[in-house]
N, C-alpha and C. Protein backbone atom coordinates (compact mmCIF):
# COMPACT_ATOMS: atom_id res chain seq x y z
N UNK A 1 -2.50 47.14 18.71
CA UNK A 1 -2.69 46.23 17.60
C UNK A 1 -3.73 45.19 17.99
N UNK A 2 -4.79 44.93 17.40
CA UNK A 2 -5.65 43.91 17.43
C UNK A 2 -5.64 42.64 16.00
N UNK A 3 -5.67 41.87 16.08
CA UNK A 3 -5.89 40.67 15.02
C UNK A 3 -7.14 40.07 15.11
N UNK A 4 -7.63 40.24 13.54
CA UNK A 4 -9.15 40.59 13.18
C UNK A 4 -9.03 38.93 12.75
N UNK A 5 -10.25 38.07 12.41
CA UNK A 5 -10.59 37.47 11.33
C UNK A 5 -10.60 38.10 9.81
N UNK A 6 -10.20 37.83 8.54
CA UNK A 6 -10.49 37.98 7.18
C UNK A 6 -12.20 38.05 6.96
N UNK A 7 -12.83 37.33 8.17
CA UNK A 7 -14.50 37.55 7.70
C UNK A 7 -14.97 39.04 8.39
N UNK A 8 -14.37 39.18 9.34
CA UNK A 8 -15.05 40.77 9.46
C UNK A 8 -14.42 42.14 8.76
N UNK A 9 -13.77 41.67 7.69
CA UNK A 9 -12.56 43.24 6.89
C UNK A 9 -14.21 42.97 5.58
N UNK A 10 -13.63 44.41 5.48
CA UNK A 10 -14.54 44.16 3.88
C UNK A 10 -13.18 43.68 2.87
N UNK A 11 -14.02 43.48 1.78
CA UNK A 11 -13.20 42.66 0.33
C UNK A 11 -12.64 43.58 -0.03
N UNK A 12 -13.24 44.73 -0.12
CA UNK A 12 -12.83 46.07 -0.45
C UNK A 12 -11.35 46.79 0.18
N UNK A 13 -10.70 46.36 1.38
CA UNK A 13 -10.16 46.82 1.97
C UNK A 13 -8.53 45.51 2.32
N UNK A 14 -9.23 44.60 2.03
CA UNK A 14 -7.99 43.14 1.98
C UNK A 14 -7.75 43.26 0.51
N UNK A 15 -8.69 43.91 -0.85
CA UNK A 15 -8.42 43.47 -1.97
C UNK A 15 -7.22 44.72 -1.93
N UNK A 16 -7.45 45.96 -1.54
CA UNK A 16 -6.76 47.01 -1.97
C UNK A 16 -4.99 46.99 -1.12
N UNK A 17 -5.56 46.30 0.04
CA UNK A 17 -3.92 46.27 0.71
C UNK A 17 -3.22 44.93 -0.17
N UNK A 18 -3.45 44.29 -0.86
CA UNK A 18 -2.58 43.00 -1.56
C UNK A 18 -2.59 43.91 -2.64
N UNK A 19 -3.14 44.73 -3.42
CA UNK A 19 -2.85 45.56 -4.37
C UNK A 19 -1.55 46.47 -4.15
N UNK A 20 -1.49 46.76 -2.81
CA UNK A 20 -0.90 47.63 -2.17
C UNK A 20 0.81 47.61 -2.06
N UNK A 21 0.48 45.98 -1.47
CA UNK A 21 1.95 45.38 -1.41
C UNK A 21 2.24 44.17 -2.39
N UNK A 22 1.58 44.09 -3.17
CA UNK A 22 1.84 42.45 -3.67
C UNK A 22 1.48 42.63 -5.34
N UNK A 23 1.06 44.16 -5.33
CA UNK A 23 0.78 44.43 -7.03
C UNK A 23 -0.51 43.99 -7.28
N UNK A 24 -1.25 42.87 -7.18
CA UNK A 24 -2.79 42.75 -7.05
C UNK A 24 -2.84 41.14 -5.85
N UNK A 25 -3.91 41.67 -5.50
CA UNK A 25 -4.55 40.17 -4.77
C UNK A 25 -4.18 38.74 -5.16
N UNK A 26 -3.93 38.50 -6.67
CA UNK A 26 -3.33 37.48 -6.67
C UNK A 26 -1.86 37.11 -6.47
N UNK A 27 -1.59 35.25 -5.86
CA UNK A 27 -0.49 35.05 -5.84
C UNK A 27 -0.34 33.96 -6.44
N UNK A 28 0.80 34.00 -7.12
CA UNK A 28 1.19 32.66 -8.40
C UNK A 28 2.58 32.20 -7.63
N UNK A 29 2.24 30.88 -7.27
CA UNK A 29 3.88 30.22 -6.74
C UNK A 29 3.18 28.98 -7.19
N UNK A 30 4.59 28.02 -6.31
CA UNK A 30 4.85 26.52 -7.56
C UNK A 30 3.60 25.88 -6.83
N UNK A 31 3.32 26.05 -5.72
CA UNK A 31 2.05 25.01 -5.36
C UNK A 31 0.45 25.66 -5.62
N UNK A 32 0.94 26.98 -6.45
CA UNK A 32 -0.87 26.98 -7.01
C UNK A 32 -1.13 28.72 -7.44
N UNK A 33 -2.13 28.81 -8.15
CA UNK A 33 -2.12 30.47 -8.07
C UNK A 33 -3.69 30.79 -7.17
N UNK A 34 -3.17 32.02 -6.03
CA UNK A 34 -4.30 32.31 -5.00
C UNK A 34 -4.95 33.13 -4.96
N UNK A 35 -6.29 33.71 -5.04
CA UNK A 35 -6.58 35.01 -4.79
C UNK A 35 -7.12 35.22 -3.31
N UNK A 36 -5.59 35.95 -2.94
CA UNK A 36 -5.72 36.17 -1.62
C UNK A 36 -6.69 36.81 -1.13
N UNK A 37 -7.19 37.69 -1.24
CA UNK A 37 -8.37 38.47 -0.47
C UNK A 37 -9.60 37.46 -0.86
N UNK A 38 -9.95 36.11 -1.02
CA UNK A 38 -10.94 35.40 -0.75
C UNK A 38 -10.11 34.34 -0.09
N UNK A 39 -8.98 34.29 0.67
CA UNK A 39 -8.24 33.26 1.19
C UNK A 39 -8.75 33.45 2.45
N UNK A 40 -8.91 32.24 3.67
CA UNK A 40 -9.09 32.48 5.16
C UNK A 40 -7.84 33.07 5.48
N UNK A 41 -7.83 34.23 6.57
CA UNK A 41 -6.65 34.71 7.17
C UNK A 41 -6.85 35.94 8.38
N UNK A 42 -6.22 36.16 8.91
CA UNK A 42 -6.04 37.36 9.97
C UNK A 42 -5.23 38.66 9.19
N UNK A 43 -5.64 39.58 10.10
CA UNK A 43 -5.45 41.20 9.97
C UNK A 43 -4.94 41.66 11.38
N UNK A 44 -3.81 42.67 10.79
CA UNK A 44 -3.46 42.61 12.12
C UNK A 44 -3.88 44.60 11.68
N UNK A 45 -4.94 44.90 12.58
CA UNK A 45 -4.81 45.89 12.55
C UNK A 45 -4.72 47.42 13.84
N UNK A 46 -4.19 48.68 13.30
CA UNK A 46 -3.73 49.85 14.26
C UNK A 46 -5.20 50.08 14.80
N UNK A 47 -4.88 51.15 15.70
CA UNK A 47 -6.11 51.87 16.86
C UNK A 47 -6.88 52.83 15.71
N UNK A 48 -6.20 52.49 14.76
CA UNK A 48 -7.73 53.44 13.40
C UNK A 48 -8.04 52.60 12.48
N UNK A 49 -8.15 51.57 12.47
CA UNK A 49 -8.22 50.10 11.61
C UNK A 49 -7.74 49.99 10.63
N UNK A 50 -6.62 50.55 10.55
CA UNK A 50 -6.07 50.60 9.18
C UNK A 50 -4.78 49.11 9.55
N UNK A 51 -4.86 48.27 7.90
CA UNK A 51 -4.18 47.07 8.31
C UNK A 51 -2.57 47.58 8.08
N UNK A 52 -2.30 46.90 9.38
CA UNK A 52 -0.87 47.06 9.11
C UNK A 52 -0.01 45.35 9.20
N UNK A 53 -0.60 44.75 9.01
CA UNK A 53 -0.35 43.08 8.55
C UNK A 53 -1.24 42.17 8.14
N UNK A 54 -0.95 40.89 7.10
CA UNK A 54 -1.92 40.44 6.84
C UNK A 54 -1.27 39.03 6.43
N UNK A 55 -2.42 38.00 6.95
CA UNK A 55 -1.49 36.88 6.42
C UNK A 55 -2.95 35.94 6.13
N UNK A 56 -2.80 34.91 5.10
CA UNK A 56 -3.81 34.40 4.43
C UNK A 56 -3.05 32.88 4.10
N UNK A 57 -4.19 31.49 4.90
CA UNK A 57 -3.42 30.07 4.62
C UNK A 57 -4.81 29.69 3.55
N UNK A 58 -4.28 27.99 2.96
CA UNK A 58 -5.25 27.38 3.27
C UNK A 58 -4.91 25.83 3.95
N UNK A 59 -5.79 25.09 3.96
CA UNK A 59 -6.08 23.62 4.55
C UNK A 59 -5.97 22.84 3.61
N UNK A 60 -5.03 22.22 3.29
CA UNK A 60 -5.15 20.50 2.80
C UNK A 60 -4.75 19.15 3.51
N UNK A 61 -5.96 18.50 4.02
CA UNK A 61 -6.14 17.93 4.48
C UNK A 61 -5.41 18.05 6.07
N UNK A 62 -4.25 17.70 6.06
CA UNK A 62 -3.35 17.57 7.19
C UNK A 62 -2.23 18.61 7.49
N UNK A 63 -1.92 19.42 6.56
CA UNK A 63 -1.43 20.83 5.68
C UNK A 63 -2.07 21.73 5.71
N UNK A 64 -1.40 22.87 6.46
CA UNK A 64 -1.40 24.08 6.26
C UNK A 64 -0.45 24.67 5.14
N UNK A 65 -0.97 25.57 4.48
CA UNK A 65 -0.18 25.91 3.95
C UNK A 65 -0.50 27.85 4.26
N UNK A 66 0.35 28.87 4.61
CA UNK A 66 0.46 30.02 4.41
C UNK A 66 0.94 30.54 3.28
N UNK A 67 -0.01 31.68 2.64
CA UNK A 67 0.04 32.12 1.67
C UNK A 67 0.94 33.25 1.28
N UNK A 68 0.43 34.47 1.87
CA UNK A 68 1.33 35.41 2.31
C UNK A 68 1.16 35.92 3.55
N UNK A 69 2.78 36.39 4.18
CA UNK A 69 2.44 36.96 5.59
C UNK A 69 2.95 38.57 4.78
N UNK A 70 2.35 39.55 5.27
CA UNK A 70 3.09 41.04 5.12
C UNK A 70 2.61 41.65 6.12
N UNK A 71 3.71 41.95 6.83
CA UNK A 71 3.86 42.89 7.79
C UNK A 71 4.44 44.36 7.44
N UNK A 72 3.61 45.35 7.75
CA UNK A 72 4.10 46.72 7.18
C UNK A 72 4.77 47.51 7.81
N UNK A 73 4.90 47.01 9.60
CA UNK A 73 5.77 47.39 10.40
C UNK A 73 6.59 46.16 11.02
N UNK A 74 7.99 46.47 11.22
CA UNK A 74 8.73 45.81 11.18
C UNK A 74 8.94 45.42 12.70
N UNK A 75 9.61 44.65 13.29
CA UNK A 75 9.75 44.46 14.58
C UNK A 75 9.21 45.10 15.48
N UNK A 76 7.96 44.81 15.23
CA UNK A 76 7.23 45.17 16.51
C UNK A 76 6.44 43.98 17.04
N UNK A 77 6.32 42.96 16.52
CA UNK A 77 5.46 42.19 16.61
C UNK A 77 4.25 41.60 15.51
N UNK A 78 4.02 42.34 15.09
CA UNK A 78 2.77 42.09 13.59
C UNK A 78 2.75 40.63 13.18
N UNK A 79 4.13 40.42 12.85
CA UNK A 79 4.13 39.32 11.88
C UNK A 79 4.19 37.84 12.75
N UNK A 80 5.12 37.82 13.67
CA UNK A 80 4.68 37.24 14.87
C UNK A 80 3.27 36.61 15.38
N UNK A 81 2.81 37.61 15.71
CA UNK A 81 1.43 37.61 15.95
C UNK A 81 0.45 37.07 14.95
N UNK A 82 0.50 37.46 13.69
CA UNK A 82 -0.20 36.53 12.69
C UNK A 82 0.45 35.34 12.77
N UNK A 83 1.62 35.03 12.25
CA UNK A 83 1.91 33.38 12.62
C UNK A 83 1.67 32.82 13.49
N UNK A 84 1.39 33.02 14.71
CA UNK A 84 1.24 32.55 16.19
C UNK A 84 -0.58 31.93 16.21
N UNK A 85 -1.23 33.19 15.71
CA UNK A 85 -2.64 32.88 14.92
C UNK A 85 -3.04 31.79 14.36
N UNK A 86 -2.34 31.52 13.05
CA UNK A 86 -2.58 30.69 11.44
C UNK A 86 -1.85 29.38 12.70
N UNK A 87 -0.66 29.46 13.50
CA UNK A 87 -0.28 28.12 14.23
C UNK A 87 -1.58 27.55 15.03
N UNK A 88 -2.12 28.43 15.66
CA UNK A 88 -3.22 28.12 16.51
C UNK A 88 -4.30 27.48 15.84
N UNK A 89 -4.74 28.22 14.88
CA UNK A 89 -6.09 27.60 13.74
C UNK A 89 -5.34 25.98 12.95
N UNK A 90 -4.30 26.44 12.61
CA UNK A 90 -3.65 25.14 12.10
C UNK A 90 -3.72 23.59 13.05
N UNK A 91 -3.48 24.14 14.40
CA UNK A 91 -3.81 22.73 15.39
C UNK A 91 -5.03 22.54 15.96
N UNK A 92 -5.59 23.28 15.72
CA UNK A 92 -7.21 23.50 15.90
C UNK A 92 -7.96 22.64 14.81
N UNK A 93 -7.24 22.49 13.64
CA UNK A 93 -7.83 21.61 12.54
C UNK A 93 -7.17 20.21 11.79
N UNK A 94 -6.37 20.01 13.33
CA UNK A 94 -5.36 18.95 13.36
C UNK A 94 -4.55 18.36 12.35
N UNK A 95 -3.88 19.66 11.84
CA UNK A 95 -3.00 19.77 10.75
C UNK A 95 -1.85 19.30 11.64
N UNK A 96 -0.96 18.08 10.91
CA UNK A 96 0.50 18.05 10.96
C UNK A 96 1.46 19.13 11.21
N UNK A 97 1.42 19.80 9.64
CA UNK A 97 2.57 20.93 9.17
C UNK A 97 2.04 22.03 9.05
N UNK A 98 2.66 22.86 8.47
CA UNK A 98 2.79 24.14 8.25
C UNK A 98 3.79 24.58 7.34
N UNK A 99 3.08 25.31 6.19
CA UNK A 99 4.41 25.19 5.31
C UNK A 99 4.12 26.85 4.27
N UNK A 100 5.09 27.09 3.79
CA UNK A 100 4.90 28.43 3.14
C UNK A 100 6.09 28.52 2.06
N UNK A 101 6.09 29.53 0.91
CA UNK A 101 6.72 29.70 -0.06
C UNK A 101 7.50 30.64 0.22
N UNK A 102 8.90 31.15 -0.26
CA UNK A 102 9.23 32.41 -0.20
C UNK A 102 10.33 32.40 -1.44
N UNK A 103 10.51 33.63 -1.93
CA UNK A 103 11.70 33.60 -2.87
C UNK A 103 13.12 33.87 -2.31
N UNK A 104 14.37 33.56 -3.46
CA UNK A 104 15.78 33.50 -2.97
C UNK A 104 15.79 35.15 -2.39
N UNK A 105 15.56 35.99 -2.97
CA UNK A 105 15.87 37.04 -2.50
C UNK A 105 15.60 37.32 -1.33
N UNK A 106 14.84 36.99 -0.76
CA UNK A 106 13.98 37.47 0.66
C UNK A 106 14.39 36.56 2.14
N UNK A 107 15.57 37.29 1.89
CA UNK A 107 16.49 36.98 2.71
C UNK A 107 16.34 37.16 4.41
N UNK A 108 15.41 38.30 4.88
CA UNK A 108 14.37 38.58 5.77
C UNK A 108 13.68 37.69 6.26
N UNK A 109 12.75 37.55 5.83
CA UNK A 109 12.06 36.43 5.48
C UNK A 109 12.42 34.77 6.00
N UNK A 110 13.53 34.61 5.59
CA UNK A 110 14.41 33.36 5.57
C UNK A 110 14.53 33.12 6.80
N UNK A 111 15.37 34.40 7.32
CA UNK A 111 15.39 34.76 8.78
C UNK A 111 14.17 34.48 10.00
N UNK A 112 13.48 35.65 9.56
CA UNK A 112 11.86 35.40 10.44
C UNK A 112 11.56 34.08 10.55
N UNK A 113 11.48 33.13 9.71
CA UNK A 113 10.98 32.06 9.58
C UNK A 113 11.78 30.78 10.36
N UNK A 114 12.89 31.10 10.01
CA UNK A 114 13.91 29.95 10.84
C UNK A 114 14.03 30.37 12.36
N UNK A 115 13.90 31.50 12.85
CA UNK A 115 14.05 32.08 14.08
C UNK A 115 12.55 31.62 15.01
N UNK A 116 11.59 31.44 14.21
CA UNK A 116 10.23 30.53 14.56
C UNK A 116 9.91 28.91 14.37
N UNK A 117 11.23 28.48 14.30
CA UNK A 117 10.99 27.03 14.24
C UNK A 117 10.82 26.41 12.56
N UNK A 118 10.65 27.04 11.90
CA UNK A 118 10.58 26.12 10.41
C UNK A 118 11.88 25.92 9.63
N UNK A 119 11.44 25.25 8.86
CA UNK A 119 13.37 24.88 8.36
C UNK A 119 12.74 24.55 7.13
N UNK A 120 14.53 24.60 6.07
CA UNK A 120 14.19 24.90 4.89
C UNK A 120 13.63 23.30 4.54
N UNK A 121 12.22 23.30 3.52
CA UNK A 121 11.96 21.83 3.23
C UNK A 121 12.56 21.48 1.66
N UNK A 122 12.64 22.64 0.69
CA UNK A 122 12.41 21.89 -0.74
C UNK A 122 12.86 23.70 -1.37
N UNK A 123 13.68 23.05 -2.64
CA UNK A 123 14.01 24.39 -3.32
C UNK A 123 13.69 24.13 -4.58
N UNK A 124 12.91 25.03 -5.33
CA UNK A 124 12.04 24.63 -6.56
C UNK A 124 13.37 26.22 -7.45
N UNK A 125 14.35 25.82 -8.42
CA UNK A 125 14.74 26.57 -9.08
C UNK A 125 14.02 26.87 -10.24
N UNK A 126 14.69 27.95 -10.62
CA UNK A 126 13.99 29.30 -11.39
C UNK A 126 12.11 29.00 -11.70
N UNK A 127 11.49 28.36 -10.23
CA UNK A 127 10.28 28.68 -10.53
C UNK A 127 9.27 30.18 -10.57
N UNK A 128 10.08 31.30 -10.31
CA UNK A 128 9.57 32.56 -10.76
C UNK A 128 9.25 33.04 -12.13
N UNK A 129 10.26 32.17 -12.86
CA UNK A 129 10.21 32.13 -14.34
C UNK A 129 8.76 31.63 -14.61
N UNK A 130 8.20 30.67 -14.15
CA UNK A 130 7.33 30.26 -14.89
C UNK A 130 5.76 31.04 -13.99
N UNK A 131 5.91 31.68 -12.51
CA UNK A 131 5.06 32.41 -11.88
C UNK A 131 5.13 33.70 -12.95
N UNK A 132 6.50 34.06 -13.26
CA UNK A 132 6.47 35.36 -13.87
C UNK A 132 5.33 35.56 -15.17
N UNK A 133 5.18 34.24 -16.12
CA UNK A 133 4.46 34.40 -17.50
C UNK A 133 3.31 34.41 -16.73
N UNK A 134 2.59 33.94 -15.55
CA UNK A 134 1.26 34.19 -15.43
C UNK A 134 1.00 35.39 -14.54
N UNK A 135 2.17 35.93 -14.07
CA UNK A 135 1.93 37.41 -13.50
C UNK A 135 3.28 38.37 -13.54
N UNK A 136 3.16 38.74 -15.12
CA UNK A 136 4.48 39.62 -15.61
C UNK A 136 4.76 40.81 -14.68
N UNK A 137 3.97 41.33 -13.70
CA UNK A 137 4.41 42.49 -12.58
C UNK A 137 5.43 41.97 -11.59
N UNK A 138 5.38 40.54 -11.32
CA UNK A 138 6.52 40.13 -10.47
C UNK A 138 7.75 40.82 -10.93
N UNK A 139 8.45 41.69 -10.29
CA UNK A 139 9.95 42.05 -10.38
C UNK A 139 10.83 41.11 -10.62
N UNK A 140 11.92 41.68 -11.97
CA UNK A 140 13.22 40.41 -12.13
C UNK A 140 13.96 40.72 -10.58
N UNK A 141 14.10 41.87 -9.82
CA UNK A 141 15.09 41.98 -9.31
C UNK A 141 14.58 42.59 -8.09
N UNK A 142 15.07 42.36 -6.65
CA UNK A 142 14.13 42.89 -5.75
C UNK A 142 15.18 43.96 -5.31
N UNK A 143 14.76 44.85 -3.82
CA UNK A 143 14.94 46.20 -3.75
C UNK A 143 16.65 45.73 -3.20
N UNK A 144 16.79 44.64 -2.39
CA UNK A 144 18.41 44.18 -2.23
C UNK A 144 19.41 43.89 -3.49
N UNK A 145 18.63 44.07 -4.47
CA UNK A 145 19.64 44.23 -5.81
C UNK A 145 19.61 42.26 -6.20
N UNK A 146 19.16 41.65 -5.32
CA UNK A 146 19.13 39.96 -5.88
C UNK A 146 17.75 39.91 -6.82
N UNK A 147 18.45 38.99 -8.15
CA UNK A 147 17.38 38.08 -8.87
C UNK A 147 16.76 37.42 -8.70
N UNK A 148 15.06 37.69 -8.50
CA UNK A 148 14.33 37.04 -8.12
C UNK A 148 14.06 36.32 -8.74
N UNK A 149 13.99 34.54 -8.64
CA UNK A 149 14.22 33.48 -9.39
C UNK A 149 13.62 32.37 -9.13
N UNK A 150 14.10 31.82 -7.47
CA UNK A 150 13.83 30.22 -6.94
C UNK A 150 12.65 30.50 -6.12
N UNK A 151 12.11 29.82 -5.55
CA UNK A 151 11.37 29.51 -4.43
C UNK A 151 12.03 28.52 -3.70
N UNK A 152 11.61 29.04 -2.04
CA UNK A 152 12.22 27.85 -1.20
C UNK A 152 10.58 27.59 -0.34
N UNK A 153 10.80 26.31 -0.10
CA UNK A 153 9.81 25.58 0.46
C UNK A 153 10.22 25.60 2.41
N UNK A 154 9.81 26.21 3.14
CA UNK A 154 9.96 26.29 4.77
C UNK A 154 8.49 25.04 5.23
N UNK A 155 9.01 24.76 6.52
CA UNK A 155 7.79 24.36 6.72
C UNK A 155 8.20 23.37 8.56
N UNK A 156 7.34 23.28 9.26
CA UNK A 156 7.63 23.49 10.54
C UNK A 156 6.23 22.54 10.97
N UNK A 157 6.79 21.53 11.46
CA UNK A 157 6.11 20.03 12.31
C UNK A 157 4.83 21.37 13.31
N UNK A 158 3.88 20.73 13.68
CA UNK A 158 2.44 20.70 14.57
C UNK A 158 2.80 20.37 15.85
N UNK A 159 2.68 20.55 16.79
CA UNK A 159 3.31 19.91 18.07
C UNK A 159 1.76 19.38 18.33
């Protein structure tokens, strides 16, 4: 596994993997809607360059914020490794925090994230409802059978 910069992938190839996993390149949550494949981010990609993770922040001011992390293989490291990345660039641009969105369902997720130091900051209820009218492909219901609904706010101090 190597982890690329977002400036050396073509557009062509970050636009089609967020298509891939995320339904299209864009992402609609409560702090903004993104089009990820023009977002700064790392690639984590195999020995035939095909991506098998991808994670995309941006910078406000003192704030990081991560956009999406997707990892397509599971405990091996991938996702890890991109966060460890976006942490590095994040204190490199003497950001405070670090902070990211995730929904109630993604219970995974919840996990990964608290097991790396971030803790829950802020719970925005049934804001999927209102992500959903500007991107009706979002699923009511994810593959664990929970209603996808809230957003929770994570987010993890700069050392």
């Amino acid at each position: 596994m190597k982890i690329v910069s977002s400036s050396e992938l073509s557009k062509h190839l970050m636009t089609d993997f967020f298509a891939m996993h995320w339904g299209s390149p864009e992402m609609v949550i409560s702090s903004g809607i993104f089009r990820c494949d023009e977002l700064d981010g790392y690639a984590a990609v195999d020995g035939s360059g095909e991506i098998i993770g991808y994670i995309t922040y941006v910078i406000h001011g003192k704030d990081c914020e991560i956009i999406p992390l997707d990892s397509i293989i599971e405990k091996k490291g991938v996702g890890t490794a991109l966060l460890h990345q976006v942490e590095e660039t994040a204190k490199h641009a003497h950001c405070h925090q670090i902070k990211l969105i995730t929904t109630n369902d993604n219970v995974h997720a919840m996990a990964f994230y608290q097991k790396r130091g971030y803790q829950f900051a802020a719970l925005f209820p049934n804001a999927v409802e209102k992500a959903r009218r500007l991107k009706p492909e979002i699923p009511e219901k994810a593959d664990n059978g929970i209603l996808i609904r809230d957003e929770i706010l994570f987010s993890k101090v700069i050392d």
